[in-house]
C-alpha atoms as a PDB file:
ATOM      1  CA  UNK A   1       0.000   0.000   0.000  1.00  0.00           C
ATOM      2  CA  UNK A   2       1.339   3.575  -0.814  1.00  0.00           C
ATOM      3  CA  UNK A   3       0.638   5.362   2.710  1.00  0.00           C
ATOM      4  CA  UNK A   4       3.074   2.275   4.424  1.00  0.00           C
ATOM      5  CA  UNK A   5       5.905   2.570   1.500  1.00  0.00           C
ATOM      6  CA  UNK A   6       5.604   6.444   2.028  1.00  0.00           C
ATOM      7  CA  UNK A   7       5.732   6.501   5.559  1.00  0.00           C
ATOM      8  CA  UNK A   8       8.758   4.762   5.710  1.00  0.00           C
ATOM      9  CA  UNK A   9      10.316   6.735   3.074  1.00  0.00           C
ATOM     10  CA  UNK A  10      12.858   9.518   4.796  1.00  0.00           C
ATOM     11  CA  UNK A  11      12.552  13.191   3.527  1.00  0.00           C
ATOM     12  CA  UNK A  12      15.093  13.295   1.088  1.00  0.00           C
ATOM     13  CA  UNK A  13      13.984  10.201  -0.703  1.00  0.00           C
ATOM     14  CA  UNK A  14      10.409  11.902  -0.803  1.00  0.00           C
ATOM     15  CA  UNK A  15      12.101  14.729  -2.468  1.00  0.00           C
ATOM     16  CA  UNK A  16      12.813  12.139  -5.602  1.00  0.00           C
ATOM     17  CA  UNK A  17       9.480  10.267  -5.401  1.00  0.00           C
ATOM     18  CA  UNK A  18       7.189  11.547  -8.020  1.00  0.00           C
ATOM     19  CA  UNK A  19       4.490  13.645  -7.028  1.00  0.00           C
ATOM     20  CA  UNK A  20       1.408  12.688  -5.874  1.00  0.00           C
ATOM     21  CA  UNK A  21      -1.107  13.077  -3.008  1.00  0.00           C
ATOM     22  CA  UNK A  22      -0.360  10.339  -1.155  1.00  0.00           C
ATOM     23  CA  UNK A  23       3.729  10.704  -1.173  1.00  0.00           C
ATOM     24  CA  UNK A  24       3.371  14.665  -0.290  1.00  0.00           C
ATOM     25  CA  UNK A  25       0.767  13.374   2.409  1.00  0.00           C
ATOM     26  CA  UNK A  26       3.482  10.830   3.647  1.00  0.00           C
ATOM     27  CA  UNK A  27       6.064  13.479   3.866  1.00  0.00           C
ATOM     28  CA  UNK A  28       4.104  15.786   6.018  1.00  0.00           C
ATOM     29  CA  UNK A  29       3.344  12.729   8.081  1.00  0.00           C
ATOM     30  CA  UNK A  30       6.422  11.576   8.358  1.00  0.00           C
ATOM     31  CA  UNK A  31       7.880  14.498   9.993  1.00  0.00           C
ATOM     32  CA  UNK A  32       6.084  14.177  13.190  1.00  0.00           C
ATOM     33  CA  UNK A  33       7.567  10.711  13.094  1.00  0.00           C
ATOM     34  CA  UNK A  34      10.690  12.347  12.592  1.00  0.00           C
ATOM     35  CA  UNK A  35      10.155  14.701  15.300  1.00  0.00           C
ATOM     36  CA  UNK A  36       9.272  12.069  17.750  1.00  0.00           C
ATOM     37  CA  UNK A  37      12.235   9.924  16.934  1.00  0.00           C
ATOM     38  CA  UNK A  38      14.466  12.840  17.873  1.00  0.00           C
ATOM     39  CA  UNK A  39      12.503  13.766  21.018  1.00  0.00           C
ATOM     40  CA  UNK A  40      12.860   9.816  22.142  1.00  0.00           C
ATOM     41  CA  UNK A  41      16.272   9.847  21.525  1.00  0.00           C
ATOM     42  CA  UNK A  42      17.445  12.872  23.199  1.00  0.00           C
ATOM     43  CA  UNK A  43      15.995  11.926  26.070  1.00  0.00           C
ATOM     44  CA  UNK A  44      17.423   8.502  26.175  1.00  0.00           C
ATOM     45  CA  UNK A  45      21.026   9.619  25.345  1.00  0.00           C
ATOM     46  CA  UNK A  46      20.513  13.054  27.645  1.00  0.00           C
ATOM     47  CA  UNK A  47      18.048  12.103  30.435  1.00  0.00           C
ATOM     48  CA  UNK A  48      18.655  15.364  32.309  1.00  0.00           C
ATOM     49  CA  UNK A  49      17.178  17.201  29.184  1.00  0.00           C
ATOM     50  CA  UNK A  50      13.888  15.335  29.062  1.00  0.00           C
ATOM     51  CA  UNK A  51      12.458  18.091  30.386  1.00  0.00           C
ATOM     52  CA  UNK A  52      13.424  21.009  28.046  1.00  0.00           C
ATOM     53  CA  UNK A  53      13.018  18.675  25.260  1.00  0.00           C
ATOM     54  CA  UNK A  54       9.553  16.991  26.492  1.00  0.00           C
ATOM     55  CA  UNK A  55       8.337  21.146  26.966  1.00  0.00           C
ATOM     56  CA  UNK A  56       9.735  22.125  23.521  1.00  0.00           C
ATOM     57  CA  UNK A  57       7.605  18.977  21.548  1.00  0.00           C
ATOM     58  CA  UNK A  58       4.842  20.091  23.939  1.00  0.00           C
ATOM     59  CA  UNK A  59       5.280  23.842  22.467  1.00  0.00           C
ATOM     60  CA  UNK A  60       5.349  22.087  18.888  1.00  0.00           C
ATOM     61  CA  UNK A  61       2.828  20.083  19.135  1.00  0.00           C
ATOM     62  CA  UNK A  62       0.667  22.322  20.725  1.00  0.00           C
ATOM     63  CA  UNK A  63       1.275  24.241  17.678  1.00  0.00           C
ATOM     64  CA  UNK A  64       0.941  21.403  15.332  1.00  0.00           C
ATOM     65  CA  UNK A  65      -2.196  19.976  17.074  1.00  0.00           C
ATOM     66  CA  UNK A  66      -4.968  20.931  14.314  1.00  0.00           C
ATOM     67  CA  UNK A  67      -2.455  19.811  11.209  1.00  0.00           C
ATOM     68  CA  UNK A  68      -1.147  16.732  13.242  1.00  0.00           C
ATOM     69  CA  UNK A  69      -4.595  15.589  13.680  1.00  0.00           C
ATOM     70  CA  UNK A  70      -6.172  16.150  10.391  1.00  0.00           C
ATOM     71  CA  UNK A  71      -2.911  14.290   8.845  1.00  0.00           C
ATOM     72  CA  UNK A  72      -4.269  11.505  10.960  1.00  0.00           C
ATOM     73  CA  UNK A  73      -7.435  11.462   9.179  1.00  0.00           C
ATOM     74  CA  UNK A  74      -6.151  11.637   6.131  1.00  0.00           C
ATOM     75  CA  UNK A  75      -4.316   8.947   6.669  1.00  0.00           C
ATOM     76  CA  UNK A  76      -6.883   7.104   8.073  1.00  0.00           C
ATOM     77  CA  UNK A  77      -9.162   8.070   5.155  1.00  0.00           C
ATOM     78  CA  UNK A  78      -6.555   6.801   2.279  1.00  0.00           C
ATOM     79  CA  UNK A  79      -6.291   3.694   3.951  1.00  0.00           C
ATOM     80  CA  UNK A  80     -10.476   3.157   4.481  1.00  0.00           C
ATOM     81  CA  UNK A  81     -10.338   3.870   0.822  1.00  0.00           C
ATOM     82  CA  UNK A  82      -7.535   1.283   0.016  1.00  0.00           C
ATOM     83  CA  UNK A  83      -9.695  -1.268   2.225  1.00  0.00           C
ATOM     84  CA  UNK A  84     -12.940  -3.526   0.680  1.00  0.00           C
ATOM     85  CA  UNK A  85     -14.866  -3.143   4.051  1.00  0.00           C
ATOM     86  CA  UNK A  86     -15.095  -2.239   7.716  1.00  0.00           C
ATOM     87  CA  UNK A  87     -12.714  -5.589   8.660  1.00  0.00           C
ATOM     88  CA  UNK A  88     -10.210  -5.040   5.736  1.00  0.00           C
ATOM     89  CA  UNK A  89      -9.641  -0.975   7.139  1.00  0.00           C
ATOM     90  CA  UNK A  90      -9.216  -2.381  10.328  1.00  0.00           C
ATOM     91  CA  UNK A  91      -6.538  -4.729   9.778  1.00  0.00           C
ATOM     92  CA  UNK A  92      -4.821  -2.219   7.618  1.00  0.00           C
ATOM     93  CA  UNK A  93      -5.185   0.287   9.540  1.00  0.00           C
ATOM     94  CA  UNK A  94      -3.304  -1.629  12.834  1.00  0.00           C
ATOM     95  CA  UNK A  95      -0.437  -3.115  10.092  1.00  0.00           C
ATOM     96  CA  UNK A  96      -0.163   0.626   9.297  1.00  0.00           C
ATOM     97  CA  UNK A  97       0.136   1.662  12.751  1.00  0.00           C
ATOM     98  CA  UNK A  98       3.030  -0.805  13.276  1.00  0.00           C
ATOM     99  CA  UNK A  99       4.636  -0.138  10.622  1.00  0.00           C
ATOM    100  CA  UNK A 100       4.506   4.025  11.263  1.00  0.00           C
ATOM    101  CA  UNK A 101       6.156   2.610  15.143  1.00  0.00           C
ATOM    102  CA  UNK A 102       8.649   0.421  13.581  1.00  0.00           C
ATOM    103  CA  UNK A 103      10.196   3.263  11.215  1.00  0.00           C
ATOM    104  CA  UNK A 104       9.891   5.686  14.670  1.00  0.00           C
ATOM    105  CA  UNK A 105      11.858   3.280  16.635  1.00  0.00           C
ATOM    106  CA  UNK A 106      14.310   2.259  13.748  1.00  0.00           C
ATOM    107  CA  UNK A 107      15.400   6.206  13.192  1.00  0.00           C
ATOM    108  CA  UNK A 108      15.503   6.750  17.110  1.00  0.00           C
ATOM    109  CA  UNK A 109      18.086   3.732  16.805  1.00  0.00           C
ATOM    110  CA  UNK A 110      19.947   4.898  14.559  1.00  0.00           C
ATOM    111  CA  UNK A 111      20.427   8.534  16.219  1.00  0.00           C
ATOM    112  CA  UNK A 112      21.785   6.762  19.107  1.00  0.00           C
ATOM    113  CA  UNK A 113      24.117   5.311  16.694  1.00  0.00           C
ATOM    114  CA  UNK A 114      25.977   8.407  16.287  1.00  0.00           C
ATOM    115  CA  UNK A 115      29.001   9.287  18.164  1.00  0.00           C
ATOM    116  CA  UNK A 116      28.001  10.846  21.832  1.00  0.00           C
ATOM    117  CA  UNK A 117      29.292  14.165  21.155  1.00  0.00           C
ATOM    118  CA  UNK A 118      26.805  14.503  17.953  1.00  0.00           C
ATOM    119  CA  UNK A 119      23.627  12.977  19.581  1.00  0.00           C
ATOM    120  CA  UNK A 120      24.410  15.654  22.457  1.00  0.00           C
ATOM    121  CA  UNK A 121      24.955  18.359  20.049  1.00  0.00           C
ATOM    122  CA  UNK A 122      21.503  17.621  18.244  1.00  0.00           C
ATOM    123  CA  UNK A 123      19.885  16.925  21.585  1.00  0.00           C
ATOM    124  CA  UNK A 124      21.170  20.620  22.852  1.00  0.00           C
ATOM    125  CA  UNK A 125      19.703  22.321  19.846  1.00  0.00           C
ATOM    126  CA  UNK A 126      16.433  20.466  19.598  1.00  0.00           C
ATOM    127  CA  UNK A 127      14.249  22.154  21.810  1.00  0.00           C
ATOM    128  CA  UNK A 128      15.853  25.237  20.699  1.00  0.00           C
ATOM    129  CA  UNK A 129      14.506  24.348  16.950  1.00  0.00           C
ATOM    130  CA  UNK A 130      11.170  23.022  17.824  1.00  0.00           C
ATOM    131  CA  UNK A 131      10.603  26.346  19.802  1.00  0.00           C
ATOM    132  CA  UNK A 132      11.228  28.035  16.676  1.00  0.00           C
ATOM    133  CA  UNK A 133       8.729  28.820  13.150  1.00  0.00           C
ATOM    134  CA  UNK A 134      11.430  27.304  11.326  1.00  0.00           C
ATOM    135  CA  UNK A 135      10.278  23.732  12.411  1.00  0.00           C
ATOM    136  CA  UNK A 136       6.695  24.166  11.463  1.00  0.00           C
ATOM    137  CA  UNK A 137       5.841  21.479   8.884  1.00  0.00           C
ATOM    138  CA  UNK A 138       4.558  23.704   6.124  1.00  0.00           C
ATOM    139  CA  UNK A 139       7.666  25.333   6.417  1.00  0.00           C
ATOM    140  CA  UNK A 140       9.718  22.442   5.680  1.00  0.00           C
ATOM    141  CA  UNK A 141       7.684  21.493   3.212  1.00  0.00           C
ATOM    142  CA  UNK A 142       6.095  24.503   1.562  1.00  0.00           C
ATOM    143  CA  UNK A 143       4.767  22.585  -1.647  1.00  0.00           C
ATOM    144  CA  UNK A 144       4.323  19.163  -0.236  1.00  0.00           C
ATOM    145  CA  UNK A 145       1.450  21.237   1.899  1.00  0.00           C
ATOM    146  CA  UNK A 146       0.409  23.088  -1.099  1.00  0.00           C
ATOM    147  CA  UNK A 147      -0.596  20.056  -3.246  1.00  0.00           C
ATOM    148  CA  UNK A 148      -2.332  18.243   0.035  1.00  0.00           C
ATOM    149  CA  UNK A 149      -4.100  21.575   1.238  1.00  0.00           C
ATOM    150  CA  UNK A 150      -4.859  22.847  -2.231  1.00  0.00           C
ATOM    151  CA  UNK A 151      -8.224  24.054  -2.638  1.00  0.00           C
ATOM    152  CA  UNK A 152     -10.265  21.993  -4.228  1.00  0.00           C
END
């Protein structure tokens, strides 16, 4: 299905895919994945920070909350269409869910990966960058969120 193989896609490899609603959809998506990955593994490589980091994602995703949500039900929507009934969606929609957990806990992995002194540098600047309007997703991705938000 197109929503799990764009999930899992990073950013950059988005950037290549061709375009279409349901890989600009997946970016947008993906970035709160990419968010949370970050926020998980800053504060498991710099416990003492979990709380500036836990308040900045807080800040974001306070700010984030009526995007983050309907890119939920989007989501949710392109995979009830995908689906022949009520059963079908609801199997796909909990393979989906793994799947969008899976690629969250495979890029928090490799983030610890990195040598100490880069994980701490990204973990110091994090909650300075998801404080700031630079991190908004439409942002980031001006005309991914142009072609999903496009009037219609």
């Amino acid at each position: 299905m197109c929503v799990a193989a764009g999930c899992a896609a990073m950013p950059a490899m988005a950037a290549d895919a061709p375009r279409s609603y349901s890989n600009d959809l997946a970016t947008l998506y993906h970035e709160h994945q990419r968010v949370l990955a970050m926020r998980d593994a800053c504060t498991t490589a710099q416990p003492l920070s979990k709380a500036d980091v836990d308040g900045a994602y807080d800040d974001w995703r306070t700010r984030h909350a009526r995007l983050l949500d309907d890119l939920e039900n989007r989501f949710a929507a392109v995979i009830k269409r995908a689906s022949k009934d009520q059963s079908d969606y609801s199997r796909n929609y909990a393979k989906y869910q793994l799947e969008v957990l899976q690629m969250r806990d495979d890029n928090k992995r490799a983030l610890l990966t990195q040598s100490k002194d880069k994980i701490a540098e990204q973990c110091k600047e994090f909650p300075g960058y998801l404080r700031h309007p630079r991190s908004d997703i439409q942002a980031i991705y001006p005309e991914e969120y142009k072609h999903v938000y496009r009037a219609r």
